[in-house]
Structure formats: structure tokens, C-alpha cells
C-alpha atoms as a PDB file:
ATOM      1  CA  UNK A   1     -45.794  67.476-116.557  1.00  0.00           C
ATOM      2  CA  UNK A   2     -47.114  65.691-119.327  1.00  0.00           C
ATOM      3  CA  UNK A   3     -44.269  63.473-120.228  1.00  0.00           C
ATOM      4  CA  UNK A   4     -44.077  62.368-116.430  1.00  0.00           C
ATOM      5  CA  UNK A   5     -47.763  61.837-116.565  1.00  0.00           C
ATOM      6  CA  UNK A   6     -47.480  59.690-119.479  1.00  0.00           C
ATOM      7  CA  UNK A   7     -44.389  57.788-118.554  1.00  0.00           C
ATOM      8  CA  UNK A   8     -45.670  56.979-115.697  1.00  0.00           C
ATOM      9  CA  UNK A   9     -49.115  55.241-116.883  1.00  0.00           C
ATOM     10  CA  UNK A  10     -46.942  53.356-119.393  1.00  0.00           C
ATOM     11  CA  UNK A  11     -44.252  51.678-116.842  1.00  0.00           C
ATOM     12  CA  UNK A  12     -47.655  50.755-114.800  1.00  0.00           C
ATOM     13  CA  UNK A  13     -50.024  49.776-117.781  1.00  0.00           C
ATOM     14  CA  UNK A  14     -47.193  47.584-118.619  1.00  0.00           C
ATOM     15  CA  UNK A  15     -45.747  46.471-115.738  1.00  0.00           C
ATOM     16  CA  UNK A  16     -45.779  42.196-114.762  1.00  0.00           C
ATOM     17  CA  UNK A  17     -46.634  41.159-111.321  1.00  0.00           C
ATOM     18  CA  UNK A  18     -44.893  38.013-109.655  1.00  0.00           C
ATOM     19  CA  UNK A  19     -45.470  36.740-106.087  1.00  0.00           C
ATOM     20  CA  UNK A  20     -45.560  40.111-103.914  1.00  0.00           C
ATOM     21  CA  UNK A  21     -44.050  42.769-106.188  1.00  0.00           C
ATOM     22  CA  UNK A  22     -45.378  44.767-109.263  1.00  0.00           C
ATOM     23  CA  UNK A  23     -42.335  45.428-111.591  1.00  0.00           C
ATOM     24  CA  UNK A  24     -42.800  48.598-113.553  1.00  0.00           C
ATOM     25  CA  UNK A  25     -41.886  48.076-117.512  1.00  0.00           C
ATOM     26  CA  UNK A  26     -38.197  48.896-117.397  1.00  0.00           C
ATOM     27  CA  UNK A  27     -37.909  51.484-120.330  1.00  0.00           C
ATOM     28  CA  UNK A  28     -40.895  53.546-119.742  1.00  0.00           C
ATOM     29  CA  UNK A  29     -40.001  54.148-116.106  1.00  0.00           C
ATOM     30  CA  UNK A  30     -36.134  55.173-117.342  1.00  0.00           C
ATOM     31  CA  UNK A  31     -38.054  57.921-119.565  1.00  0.00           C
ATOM     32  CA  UNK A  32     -39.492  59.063-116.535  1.00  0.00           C
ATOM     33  CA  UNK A  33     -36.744  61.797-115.285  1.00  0.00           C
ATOM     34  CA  UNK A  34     -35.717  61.608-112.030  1.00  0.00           C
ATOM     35  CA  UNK A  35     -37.570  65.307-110.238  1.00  0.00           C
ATOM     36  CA  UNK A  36     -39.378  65.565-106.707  1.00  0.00           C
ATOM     37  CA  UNK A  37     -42.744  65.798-106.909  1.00  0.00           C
ATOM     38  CA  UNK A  38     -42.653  69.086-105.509  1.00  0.00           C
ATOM     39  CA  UNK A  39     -40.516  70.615-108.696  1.00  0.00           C
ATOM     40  CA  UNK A  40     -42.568  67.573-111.469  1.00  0.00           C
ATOM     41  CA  UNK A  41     -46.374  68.108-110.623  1.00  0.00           C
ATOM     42  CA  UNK A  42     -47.287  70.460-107.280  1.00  0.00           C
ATOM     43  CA  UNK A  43     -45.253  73.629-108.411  1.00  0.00           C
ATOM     44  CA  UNK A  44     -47.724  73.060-112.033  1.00  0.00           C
ATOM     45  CA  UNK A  45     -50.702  72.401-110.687  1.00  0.00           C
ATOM     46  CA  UNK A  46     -53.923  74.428-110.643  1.00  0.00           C
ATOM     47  CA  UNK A  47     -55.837  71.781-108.542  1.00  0.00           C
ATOM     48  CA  UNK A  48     -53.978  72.040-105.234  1.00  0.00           C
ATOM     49  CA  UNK A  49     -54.295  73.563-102.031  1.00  0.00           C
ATOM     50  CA  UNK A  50     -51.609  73.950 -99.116  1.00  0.00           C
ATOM     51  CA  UNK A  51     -52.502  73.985 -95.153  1.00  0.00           C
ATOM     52  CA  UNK A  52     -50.155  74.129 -91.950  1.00  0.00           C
ATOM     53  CA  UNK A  53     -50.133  70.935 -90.649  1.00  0.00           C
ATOM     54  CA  UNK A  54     -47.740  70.335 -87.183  1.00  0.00           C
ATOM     55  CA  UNK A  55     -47.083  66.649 -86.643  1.00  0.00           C
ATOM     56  CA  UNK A  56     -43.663  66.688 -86.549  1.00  0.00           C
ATOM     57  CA  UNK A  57     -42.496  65.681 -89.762  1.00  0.00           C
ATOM     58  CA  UNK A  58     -39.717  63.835 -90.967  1.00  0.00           C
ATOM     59  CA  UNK A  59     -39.239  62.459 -94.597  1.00  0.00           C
ATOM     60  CA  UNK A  60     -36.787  60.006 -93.319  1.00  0.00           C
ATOM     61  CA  UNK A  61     -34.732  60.240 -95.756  1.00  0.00           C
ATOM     62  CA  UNK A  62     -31.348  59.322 -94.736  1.00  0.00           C
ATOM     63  CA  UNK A  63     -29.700  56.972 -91.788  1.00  0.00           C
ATOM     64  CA  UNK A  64     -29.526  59.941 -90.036  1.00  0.00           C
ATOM     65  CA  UNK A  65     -33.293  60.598 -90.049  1.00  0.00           C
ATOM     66  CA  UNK A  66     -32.955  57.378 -88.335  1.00  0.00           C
ATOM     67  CA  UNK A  67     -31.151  57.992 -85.849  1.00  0.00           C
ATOM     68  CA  UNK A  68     -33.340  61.039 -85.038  1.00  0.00           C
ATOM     69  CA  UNK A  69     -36.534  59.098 -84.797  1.00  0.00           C
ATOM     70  CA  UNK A  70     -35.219  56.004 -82.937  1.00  0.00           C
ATOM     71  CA  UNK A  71     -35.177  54.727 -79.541  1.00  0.00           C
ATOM     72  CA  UNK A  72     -31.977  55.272 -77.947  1.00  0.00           C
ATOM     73  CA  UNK A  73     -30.614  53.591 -75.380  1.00  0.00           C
ATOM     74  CA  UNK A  74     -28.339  55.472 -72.605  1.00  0.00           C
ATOM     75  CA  UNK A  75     -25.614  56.634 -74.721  1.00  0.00           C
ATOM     76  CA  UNK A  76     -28.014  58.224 -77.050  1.00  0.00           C
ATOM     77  CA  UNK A  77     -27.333  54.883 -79.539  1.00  0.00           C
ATOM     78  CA  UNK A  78     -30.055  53.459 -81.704  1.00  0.00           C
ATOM     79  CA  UNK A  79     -29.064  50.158 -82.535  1.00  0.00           C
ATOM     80  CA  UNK A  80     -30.104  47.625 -84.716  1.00  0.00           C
ATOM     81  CA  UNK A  81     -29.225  43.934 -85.221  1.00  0.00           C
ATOM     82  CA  UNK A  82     -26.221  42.111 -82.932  1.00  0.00           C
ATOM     83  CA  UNK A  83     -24.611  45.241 -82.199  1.00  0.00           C
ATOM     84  CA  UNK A  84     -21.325  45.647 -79.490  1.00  0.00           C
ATOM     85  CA  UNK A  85     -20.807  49.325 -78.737  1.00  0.00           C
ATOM     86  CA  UNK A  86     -18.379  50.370 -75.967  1.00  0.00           C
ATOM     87  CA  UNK A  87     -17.856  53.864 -75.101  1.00  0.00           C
ATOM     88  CA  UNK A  88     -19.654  54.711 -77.833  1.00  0.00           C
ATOM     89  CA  UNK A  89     -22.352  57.444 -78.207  1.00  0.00           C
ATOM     90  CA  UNK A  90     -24.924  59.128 -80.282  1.00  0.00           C
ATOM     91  CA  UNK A  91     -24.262  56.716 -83.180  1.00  0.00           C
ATOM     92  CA  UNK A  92     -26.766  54.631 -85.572  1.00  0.00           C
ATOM     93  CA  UNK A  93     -25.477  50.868 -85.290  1.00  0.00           C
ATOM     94  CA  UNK A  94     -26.933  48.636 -87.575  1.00  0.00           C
ATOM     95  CA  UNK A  95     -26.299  45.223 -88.628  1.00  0.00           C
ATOM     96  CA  UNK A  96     -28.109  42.759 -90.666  1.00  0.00           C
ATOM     97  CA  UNK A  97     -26.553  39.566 -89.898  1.00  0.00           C
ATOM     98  CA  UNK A  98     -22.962  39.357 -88.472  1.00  0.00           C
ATOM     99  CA  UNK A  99     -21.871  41.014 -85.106  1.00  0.00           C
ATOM    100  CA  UNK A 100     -20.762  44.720 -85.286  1.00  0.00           C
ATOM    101  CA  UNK A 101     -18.931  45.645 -82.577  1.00  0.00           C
ATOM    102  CA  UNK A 102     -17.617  49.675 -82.068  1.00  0.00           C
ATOM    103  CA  UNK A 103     -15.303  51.509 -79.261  1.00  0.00           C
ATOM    104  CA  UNK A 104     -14.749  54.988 -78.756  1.00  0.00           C
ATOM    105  CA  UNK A 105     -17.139  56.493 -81.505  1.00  0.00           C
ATOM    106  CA  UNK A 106     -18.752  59.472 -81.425  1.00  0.00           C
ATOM    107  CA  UNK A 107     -21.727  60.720 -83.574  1.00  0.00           C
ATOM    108  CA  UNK A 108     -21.206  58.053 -86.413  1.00  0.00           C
ATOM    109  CA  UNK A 109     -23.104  55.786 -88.723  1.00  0.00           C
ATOM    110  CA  UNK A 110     -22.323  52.121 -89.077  1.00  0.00           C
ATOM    111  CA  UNK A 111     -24.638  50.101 -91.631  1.00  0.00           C
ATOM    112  CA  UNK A 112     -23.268  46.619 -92.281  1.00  0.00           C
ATOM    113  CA  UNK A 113     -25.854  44.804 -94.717  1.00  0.00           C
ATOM    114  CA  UNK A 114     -25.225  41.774 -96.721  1.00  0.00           C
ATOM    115  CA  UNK A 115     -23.539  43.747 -99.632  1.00  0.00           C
ATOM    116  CA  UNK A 116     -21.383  46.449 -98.349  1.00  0.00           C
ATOM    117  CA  UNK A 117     -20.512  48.421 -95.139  1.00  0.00           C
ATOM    118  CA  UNK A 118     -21.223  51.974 -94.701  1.00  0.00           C
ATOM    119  CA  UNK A 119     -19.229  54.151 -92.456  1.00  0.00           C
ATOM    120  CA  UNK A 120     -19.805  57.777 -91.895  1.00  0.00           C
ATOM    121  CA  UNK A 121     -20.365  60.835 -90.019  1.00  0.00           C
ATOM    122  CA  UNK A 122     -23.701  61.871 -88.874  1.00  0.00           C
ATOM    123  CA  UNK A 123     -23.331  64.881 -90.645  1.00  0.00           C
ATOM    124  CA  UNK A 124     -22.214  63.508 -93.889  1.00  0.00           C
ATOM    125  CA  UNK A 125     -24.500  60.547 -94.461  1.00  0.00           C
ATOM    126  CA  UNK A 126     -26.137  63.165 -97.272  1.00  0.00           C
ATOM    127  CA  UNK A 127     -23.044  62.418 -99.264  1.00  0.00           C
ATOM    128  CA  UNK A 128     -24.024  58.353-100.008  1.00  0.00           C
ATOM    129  CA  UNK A 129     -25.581  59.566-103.464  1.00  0.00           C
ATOM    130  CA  UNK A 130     -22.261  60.584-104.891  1.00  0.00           C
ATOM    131  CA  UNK A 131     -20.753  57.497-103.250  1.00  0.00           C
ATOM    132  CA  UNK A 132     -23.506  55.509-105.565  1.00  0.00           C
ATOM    133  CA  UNK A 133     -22.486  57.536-108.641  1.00  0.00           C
ATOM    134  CA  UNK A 134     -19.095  57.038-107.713  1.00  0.00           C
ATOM    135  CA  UNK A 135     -19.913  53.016-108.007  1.00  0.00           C
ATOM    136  CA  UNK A 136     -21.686  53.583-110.858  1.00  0.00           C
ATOM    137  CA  UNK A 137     -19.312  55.414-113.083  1.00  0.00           C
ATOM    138  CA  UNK A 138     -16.352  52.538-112.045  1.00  0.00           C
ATOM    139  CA  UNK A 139     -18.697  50.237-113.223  1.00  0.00           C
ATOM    140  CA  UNK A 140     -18.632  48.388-109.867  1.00  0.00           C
ATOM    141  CA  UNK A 141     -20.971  45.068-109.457  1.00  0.00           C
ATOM    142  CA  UNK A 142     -22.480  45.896-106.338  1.00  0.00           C
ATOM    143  CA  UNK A 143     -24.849  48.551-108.166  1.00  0.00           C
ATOM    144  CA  UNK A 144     -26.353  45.210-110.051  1.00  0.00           C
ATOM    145  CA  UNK A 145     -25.124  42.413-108.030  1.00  0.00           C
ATOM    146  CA  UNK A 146     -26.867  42.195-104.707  1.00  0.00           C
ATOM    147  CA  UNK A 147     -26.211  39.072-101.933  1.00  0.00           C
ATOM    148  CA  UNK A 148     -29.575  38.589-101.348  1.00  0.00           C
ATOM    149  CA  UNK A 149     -31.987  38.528-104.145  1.00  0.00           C
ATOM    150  CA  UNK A 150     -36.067  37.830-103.950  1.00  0.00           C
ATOM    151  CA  UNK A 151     -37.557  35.968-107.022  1.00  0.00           C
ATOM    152  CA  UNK A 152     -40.712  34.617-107.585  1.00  0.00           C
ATOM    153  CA  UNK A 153     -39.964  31.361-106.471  1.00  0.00           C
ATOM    154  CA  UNK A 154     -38.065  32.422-103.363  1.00  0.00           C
ATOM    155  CA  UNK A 155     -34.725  34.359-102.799  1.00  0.00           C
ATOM    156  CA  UNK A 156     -30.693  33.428-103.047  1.00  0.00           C
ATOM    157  CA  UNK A 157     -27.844  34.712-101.071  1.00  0.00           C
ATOM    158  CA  UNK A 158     -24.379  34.792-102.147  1.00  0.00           C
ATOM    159  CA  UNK A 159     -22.382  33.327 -99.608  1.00  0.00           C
ATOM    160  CA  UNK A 160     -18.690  33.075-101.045  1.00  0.00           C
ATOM    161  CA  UNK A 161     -16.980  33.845-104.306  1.00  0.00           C
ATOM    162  CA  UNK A 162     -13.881  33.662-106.249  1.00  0.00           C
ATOM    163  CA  UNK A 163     -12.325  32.871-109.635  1.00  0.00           C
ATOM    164  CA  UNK A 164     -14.338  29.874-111.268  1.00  0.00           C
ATOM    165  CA  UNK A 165     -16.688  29.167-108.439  1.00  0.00           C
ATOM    166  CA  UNK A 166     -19.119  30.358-106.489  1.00  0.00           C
ATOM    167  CA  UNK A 167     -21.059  29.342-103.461  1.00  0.00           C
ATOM    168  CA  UNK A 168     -25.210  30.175-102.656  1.00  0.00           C
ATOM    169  CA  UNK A 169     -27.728  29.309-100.019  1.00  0.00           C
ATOM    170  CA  UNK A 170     -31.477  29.266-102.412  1.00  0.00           C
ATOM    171  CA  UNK A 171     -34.516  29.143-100.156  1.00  0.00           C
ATOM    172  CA  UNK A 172     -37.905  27.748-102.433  1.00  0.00           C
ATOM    173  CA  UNK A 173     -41.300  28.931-101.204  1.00  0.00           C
ATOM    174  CA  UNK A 174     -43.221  25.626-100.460  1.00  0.00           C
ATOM    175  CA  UNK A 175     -44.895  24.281-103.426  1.00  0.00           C
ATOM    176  CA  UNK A 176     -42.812  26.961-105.570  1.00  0.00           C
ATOM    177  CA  UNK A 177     -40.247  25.899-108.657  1.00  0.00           C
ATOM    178  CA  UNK A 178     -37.921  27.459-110.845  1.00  0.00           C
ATOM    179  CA  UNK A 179     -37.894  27.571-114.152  1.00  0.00           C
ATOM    180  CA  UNK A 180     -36.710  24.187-116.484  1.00  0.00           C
ATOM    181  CA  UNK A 181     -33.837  25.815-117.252  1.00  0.00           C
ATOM    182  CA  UNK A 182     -29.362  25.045-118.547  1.00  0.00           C
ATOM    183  CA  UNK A 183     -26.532  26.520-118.012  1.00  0.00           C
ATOM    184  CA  UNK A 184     -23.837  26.609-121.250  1.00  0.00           C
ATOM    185  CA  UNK A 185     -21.036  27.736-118.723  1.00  0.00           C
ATOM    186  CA  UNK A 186     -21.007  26.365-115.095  1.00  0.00           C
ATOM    187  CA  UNK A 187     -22.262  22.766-113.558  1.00  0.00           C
ATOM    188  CA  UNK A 188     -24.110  22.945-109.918  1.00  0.00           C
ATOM    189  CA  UNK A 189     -23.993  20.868-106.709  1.00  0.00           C
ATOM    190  CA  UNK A 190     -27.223  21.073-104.528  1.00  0.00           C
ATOM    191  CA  UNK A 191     -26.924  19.807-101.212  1.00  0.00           C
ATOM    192  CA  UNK A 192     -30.153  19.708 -99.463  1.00  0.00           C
ATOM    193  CA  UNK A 193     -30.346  21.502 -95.446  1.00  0.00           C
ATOM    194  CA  UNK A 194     -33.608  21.134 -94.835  1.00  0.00           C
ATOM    195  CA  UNK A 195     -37.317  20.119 -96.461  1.00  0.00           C
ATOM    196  CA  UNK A 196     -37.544  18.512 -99.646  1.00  0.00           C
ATOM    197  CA  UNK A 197     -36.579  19.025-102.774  1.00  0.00           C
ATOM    198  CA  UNK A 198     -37.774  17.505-105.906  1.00  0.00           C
ATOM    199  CA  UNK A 199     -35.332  17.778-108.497  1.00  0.00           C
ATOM    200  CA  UNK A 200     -35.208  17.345-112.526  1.00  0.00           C
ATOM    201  CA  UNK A 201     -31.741  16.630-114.209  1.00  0.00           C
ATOM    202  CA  UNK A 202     -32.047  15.432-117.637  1.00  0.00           C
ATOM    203  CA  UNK A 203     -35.008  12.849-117.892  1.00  0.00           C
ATOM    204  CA  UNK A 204     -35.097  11.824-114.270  1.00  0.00           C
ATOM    205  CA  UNK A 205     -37.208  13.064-111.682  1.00  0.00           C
ATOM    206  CA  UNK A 206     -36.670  12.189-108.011  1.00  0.00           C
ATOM    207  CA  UNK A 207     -36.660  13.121-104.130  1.00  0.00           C
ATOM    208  CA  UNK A 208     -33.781  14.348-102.049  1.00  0.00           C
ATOM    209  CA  UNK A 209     -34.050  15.174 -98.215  1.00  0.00           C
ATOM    210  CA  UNK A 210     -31.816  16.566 -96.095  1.00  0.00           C
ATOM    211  CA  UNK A 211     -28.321  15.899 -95.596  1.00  0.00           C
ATOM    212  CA  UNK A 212     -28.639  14.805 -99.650  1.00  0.00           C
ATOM    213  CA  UNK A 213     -27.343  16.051-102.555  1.00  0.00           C
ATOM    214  CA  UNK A 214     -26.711  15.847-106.565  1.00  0.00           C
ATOM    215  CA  UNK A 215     -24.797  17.150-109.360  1.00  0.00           C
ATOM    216  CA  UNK A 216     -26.221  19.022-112.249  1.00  0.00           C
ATOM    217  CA  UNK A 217     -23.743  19.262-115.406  1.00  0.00           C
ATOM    218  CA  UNK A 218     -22.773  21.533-117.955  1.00  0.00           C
ATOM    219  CA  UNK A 219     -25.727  21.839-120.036  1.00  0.00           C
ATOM    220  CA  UNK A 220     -28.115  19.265-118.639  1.00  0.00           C
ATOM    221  CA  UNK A 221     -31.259  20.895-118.066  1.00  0.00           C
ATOM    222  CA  UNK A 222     -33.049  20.997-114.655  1.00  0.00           C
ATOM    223  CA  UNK A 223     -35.238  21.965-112.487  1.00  0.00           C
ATOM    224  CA  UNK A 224     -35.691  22.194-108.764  1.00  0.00           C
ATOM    225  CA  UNK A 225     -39.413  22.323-106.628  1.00  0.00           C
ATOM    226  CA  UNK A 226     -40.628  22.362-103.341  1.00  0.00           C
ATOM    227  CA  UNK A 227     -43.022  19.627-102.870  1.00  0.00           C
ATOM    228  CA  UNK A 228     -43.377  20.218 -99.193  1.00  0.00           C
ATOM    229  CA  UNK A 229     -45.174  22.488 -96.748  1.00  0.00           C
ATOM    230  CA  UNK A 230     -41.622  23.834 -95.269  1.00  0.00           C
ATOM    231  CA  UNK A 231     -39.184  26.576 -96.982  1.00  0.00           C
ATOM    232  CA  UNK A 232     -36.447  24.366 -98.636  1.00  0.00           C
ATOM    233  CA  UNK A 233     -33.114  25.344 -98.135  1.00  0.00           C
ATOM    234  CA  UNK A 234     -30.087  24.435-100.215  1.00  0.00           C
ATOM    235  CA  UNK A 235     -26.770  25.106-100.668  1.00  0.00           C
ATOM    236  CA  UNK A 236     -25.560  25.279-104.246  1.00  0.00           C
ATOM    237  CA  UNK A 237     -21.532  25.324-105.431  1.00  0.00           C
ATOM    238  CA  UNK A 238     -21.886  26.504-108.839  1.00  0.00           C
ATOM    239  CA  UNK A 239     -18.396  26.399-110.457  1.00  0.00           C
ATOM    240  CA  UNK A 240     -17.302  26.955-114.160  1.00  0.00           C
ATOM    241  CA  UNK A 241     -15.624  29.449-116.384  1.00  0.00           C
ATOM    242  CA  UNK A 242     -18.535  31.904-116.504  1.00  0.00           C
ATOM    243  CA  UNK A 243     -20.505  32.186-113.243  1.00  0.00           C
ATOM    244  CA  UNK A 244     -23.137  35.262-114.330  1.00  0.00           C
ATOM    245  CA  UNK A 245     -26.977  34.958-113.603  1.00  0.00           C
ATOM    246  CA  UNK A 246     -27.716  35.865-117.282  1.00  0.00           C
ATOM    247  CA  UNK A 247     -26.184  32.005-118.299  1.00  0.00           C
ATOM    248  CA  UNK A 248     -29.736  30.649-118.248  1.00  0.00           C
ATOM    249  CA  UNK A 249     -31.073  28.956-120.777  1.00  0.00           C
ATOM    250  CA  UNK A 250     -34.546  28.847-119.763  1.00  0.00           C
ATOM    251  CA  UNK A 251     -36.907  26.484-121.347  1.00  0.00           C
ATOM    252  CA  UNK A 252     -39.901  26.162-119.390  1.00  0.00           C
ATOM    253  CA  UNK A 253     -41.224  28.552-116.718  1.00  0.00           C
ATOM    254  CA  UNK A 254     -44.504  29.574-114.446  1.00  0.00           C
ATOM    255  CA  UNK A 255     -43.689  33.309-114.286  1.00  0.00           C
ATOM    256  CA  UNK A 256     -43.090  34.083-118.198  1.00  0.00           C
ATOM    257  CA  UNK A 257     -39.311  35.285-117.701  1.00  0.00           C
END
């Protein structure tokens, strides 16, 4: 219990806080092992006491917890999100952006997020941890790469990608910025879709509202702020011969990356 105990302090004595989240120092929350609390602490414990307690419990622990605890419409559906379903019944629909539309299902899970799409039998959804060690051991990017990403600033969403280019929508927090930063590998286009942006390239500084846009080279450094009192939407084409989010050179920044 001791090594969890300790672990644990460290990846919280150590941890950095931007915007909303607290992010635990990396290494000392790997050497915590992955255990319930029941099996790490409460089964070792000399200080604890156990009571009957009826309130109907449920962990939630899996999209078919979900389903259990959710309002269902007719069909004995809990849906989620812009959701079709014809002839279909005792299912959990969910989707997070796009239309999902189903026929003829019975008893099924359908989660469509912005990274993958989840299919499965109610009585099988217990399985999606050896579907994520499945990912893991091919090495896939979705276990790292996610389509919608939070940062300090704001967040980005991966919108399309293929060989040598790729294609985002970045939303800045008003009166946010990113770092003053270069790429070695890939030049940008920023076209702005609404608010303002103030923008660095090199050793100019200037404005661009929407319906604008500019062109950031290979390794001219940059920066882009929200001066405004709106979220500021862009769409950025990045395209080059090396497209990863570790090509950052960063030379200035608020949140000590």
C-alpha cells in the first residue's frame, strides 16, 4: 500500500495546472500500478468500517450502465445526439456530432464520437478493454491521436487528413495565445471564421477578421492570439512532409510547455 501511497503524492506534489485541468507528473503516476481500490488500500486497512447502504447503486462503468440508468423513450432506446432509429429497440444510440441513423436493431450499442465508432452487443460492451489493448499492441494512433484536443489556450479538431497535409478547425479562448513557436517540417494557412485574430509571422504583427487569411512558412516563427471578447475560430491547412504535433519548436510560451 505504501508504494501506491507514495506514488500517488508524487504525481500530485508534482503535477502542473493549466486553465481547468491538473495534470499529474507523468512518470510517477505510471509507477502507480493499475489495482481497484478495493484490492490497493480497503482490503489493507485497519481504519475502515463497512455499512449496508440501499440506494441503488450503479458504478456506471460501461455504455451499458448507461443504458440502464437512462431515459428511454418507447422502444426502450436511450439516445443521445442526432440519432435516427427505426424499428429499433432497447439500444444505447449515441452520437457526438454527425447523424446516426439505425433499422432493425435489437439490444445494441452504437457510440459514434469524433475518433472512432463503437458497435456492440449489450452484453459484450465489457469486452472494449481488450479492444484498447488490441489498439495498443498494433501500435494504432488513435490511442495517442485524438480529433479533438483541449489545451490551455483552447482546443483543435482534426477535420481531414491524408499524405502531406492535413486540415484543423483551432478555437482560441478570448484573450488566450499560443505559444511563439516554428515548425522545421510543414508551413500553415489560417483562414479566419469568426472573431479576431492577431497574428505574429516573422517580425510583423497585425489583425485579420473574418473571411481573412495568411500563410505561415516553413520555419518562420509565429504566433496566433485572441484579442477579442468572442472564441476565435480558424481553419488551418497545415501541409508538409512531416505533419506530427511534436514539430514545434517552441520559443516563447505563457504555460511553461
Amino acid at each position: 500500500m505504501s508504494s501506491y501511497l507514495e506514488a500517488s503524492k508524487q504525481a500530485y506534489e508534482q503535477a502542473e495546472t493549466d486553465a481547468d485541468f491538473i495534470r499529474l507528473e507523468k512518470q510517477a503516476f505510471i509507477d502507480c500500478s493499475s489495482d481497484s481500490i478495493d484490492y490497493a488500500v480497503m482490503e489493507h486497512t485497519d481504519n475502515g468500517v463497512v455499512i449496508p447502504l440501499n440506494v441503488g447503486w450503479n458504478d456506471v462503468g460501461s455504455w451499458s450502465a448507461l443504458w440502464e440508468i437512462g431515459d428511454k423513450d418507447d422502444d426502450g432506446n436511450v439516445i443521445t445526439g442526432d440519432v435516427l432509429a427505426q424499428d429499433s429497440r432497447n439500444c444505447y444510440l449515441r452520437s457526438d456530432s454527425r447523424l446516426l441513423a439505425t433499422v432493425g436493431l435489437e439490444d445494441i450499442m452504437v457510440v459514434d464520437t469524433h475518433d472512432v465508432v463503437l458497435v456492440a452487443h449489450r452484453d459484450q460492451v465489457q469486452k472494449v478493454k481488450e479492444l484498447v489493448n488490441q489498439l495498443s499492441g498494433e501500435q494504432r494512433k488513435e490511442i495517442d491521436i485524438h480529433a479533438l484536443v483541449h489545451r490551455p489556450w483552447g482546443s483543435y479538431q482534426g477535420i481531414d487528413r491524408a499524405e502531406r497535409y492535413q486540415v484543423k478547425r483551432i478555437t482560441v479562448a478570448p484573450g488566450a495565445q499560443l505559444s511563439l513557436q516554428m515548425h522545421h517540417h510543414r508551413a500553415e494557412h489560417w483562414v479566419v471564421v469568426k472573431g479576431t485574430a492577431k497574428v505574429t509571422c516573422g517580425d510583423r504583427t497585425f489583425l485579420l477578421s473574418e473571411n481573412q487569411s495568411t500563410f505561415i512558412p516553413i520555419g518562420q516563427q509565429h504566433r496566433l492570439e485572441n484579442p477579442g471578447k468572442i472564441p476565435l475560430d480558424i481553419i488551418e491547412v497545415q501541409s508538409g512532409a512531416y505533419l506530427g504535433e511534436d514539430d514545434i519548436e517552441r520559443l516563447e510560451d505563457l504555460y511553461g510547455r
